[in-house]
C-alpha atoms as a PDB file:
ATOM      1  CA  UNK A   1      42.284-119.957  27.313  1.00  0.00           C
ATOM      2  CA  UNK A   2      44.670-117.130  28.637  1.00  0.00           C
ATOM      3  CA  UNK A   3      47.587-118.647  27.688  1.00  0.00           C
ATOM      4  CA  UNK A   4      48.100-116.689  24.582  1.00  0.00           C
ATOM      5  CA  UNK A   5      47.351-113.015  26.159  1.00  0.00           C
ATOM      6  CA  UNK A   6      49.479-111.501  28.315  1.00  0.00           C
ATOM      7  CA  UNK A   7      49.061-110.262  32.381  1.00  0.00           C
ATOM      8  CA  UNK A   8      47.467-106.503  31.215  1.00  0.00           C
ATOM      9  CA  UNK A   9      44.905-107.703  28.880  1.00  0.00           C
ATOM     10  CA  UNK A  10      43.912-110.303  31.213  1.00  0.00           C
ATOM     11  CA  UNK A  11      44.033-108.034  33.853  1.00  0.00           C
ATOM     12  CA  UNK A  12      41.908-105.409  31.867  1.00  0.00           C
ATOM     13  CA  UNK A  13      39.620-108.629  30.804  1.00  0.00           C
ATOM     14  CA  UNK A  14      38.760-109.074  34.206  1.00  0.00           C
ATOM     15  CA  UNK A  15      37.958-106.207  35.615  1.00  0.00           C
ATOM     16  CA  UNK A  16      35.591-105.896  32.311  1.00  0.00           C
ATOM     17  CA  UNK A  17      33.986-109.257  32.953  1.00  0.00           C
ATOM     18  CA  UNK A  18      33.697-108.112  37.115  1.00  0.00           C
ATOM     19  CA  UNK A  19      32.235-104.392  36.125  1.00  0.00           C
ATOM     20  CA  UNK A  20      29.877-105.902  33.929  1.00  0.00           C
ATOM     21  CA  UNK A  21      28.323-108.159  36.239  1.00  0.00           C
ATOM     22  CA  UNK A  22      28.325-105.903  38.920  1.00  0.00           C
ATOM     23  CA  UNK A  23      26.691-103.228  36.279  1.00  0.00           C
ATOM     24  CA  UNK A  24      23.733-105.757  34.800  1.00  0.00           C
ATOM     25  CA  UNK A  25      23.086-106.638  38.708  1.00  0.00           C
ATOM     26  CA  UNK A  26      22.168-103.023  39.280  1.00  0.00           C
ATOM     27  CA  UNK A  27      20.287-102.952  36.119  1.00  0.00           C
ATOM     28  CA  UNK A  28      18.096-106.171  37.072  1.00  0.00           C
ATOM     29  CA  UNK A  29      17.505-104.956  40.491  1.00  0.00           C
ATOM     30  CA  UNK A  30      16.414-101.403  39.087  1.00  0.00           C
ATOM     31  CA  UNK A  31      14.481-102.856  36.592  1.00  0.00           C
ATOM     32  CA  UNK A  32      12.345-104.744  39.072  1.00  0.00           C
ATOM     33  CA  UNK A  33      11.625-101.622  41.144  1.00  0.00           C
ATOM     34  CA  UNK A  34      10.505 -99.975  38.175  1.00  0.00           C
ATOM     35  CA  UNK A  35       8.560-102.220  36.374  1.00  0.00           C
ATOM     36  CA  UNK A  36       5.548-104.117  37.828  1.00  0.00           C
ATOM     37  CA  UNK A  37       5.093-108.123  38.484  1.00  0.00           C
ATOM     38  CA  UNK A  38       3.208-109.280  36.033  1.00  0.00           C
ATOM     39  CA  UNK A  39       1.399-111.507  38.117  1.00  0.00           C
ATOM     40  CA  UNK A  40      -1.989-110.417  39.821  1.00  0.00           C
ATOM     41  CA  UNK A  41      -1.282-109.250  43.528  1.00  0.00           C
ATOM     42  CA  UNK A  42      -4.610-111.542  44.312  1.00  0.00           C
ATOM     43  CA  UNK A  43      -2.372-114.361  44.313  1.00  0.00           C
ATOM     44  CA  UNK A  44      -0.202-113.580  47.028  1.00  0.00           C
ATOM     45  CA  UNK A  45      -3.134-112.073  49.500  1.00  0.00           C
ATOM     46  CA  UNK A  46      -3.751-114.676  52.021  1.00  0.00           C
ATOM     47  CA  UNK A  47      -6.927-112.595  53.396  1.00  0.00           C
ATOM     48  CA  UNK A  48      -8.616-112.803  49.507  1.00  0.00           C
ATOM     49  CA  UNK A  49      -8.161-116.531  49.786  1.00  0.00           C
ATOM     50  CA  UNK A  50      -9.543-116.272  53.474  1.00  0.00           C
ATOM     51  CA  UNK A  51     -12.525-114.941  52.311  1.00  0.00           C
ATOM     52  CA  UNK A  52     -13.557-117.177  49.529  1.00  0.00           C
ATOM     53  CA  UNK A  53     -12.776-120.006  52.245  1.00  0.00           C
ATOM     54  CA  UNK A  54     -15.218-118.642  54.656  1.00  0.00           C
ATOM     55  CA  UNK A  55     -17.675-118.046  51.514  1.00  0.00           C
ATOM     56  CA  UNK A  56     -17.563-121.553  50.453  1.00  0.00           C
ATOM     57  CA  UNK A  57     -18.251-122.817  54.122  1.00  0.00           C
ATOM     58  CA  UNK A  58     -21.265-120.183  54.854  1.00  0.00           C
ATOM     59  CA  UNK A  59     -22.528-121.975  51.152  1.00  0.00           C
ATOM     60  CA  UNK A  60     -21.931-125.754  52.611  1.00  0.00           C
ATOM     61  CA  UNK A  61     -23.776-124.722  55.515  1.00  0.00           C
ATOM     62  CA  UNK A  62     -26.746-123.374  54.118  1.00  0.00           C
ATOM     63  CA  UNK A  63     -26.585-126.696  51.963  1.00  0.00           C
END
C-alpha cells in the first residue's frame, strides 16, 4: 500500500491519520459531556430499585 508514495507523503499521511484520531477522541469525549445519556437516570439508582423492593415485600406481607 505505500509502496508507490514516497517517505514525505507517508510521513505527512501519518501524522494526518494520528491528528485525526487524536482530534475525533476529543470530539467524542466532549460530546458526551455536553450532551445527555439518553437513558433514564432511574436505571442506574440502586436506592429507586431499593424502594420498590421494600414496597413489594410490605405488599406480600399484608397478603
Amino acid at each position: 500500500m505505500f509502496a508507490s508514495i514516497r517517505a514525505t507523503q507517508r510521513n505527512r499521511l501519518t501524522n494526518s491519520l494520528f491528528t485525526s484520531t487524536f482530534a475525533v477522541c476529543f470530539i467524542l469525549v466532549g460530546a458526551n459531556s455536553l450532551v445527555p445519556c439518553p437513558i433514564d437516570s432511574v436505571h442506574g439508582n440502586d436506592s429507586v430499585i431499593d424502594e420498590r423492593l421494600k414496597r413489594h415485600q410490605k405488599e406480600a406481607d399484608k397478603q
